[in-house]
N, C-alpha and C. Protein backbone atom coordinates (compact mmCIF):
# COMPACT_ATOMS: atom_id res chain seq x y z
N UNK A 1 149.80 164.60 -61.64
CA UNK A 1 149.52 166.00 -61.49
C UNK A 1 148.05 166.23 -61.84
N UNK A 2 146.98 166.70 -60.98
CA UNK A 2 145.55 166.94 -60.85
C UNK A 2 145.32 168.21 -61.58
N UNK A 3 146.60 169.43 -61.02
CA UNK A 3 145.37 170.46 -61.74
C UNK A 3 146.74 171.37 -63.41
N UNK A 4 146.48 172.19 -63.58
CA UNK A 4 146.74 172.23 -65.36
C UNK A 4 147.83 173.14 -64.94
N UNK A 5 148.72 173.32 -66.03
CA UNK A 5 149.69 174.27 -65.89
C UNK A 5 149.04 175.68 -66.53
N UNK A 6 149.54 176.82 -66.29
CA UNK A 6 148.68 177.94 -66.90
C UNK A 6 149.96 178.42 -67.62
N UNK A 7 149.44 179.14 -69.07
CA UNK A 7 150.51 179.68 -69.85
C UNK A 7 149.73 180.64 -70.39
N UNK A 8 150.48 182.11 -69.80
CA UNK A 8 150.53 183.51 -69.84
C UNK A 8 150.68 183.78 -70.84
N UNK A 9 149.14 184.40 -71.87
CA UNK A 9 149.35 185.22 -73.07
C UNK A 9 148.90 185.94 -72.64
N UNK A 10 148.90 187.07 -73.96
CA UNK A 10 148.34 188.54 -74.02
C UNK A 10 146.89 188.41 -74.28
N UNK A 11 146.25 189.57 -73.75
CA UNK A 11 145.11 189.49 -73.76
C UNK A 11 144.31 190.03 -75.00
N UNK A 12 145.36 190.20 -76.68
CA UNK A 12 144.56 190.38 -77.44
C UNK A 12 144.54 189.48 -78.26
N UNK A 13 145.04 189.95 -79.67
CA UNK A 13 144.63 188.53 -80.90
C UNK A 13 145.42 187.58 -80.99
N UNK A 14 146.75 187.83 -80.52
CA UNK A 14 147.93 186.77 -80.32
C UNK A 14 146.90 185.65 -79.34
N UNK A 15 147.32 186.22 -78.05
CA UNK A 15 146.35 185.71 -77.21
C UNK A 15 145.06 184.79 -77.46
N UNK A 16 144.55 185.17 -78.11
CA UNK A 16 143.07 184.32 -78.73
C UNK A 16 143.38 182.88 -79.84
N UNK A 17 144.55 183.70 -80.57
CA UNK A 17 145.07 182.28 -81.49
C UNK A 17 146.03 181.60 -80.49
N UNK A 18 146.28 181.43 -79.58
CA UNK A 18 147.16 180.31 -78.28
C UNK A 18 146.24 179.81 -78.53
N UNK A 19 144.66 180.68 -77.11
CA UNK A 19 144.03 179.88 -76.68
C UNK A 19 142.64 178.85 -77.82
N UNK A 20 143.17 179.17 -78.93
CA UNK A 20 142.49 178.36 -79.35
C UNK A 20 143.01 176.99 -80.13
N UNK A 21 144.24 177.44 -80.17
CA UNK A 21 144.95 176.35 -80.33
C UNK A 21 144.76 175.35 -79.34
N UNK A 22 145.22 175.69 -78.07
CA UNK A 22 145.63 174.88 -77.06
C UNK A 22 143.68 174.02 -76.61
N UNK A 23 142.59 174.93 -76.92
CA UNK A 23 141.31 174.27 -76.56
C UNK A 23 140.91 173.25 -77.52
N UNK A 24 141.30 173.68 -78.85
CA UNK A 24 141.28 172.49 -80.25
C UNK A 24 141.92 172.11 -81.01
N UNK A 25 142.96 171.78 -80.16
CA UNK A 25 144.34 170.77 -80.09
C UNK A 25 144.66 170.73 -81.47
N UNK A 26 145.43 172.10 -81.42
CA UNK A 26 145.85 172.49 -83.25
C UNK A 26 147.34 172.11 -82.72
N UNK A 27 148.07 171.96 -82.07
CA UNK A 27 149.69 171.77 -81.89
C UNK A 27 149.49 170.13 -82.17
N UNK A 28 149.71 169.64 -82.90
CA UNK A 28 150.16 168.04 -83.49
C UNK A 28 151.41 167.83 -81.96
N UNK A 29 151.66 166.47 -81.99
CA UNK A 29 152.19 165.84 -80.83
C UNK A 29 152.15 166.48 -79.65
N UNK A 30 150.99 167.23 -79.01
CA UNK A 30 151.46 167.61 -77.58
C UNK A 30 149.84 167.48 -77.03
N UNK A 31 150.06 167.42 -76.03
CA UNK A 31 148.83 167.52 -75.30
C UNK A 31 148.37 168.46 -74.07
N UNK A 32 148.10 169.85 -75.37
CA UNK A 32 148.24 171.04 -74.83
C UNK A 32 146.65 170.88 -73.86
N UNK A 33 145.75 170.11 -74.69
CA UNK A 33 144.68 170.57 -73.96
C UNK A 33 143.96 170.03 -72.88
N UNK A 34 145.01 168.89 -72.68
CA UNK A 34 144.81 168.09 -70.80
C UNK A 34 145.77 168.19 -69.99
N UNK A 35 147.09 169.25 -70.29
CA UNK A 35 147.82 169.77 -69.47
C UNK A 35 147.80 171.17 -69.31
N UNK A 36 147.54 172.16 -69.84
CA UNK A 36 147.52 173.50 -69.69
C UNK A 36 146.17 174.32 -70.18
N UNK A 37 146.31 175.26 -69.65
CA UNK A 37 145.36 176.45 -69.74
C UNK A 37 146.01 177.64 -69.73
N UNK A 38 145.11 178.30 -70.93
CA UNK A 38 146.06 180.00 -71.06
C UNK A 38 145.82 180.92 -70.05
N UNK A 39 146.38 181.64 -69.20
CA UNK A 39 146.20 182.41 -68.57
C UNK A 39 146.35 183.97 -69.14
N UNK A 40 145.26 185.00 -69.56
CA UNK A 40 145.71 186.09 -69.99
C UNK A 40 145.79 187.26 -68.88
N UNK A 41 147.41 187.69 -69.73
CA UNK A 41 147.53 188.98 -68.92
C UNK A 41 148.05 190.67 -70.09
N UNK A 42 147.11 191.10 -69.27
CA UNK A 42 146.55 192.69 -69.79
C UNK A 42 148.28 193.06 -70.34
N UNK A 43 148.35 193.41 -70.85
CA UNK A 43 149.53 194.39 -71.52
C UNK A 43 149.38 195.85 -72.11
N UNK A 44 150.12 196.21 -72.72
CA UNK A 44 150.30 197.81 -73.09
C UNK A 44 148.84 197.62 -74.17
């Protein structure tokens, strides 16, 4: 598989602690950050 899976957060502070998890591979055993990318979407 070439291109990344995208995983839909919110676009505020929740949102920001994913994507920074997933860019500096804070989840121990997974390999969030050569398979996926956060995709944010706008909410209330």
């Amino acid at each position: 598989m070439n291109s990344k899976i995208k995983i839909g957060v919110s676009d505020d502070s929740s949102g920001l602690v994913i994507n920074y998890m997933i860019n500096n591979n804070r989840l121990k055993n997974a390999d969030l950050d050569e398979n996926f990318e956060p995709y944010f979407i706008k909410d209330c």
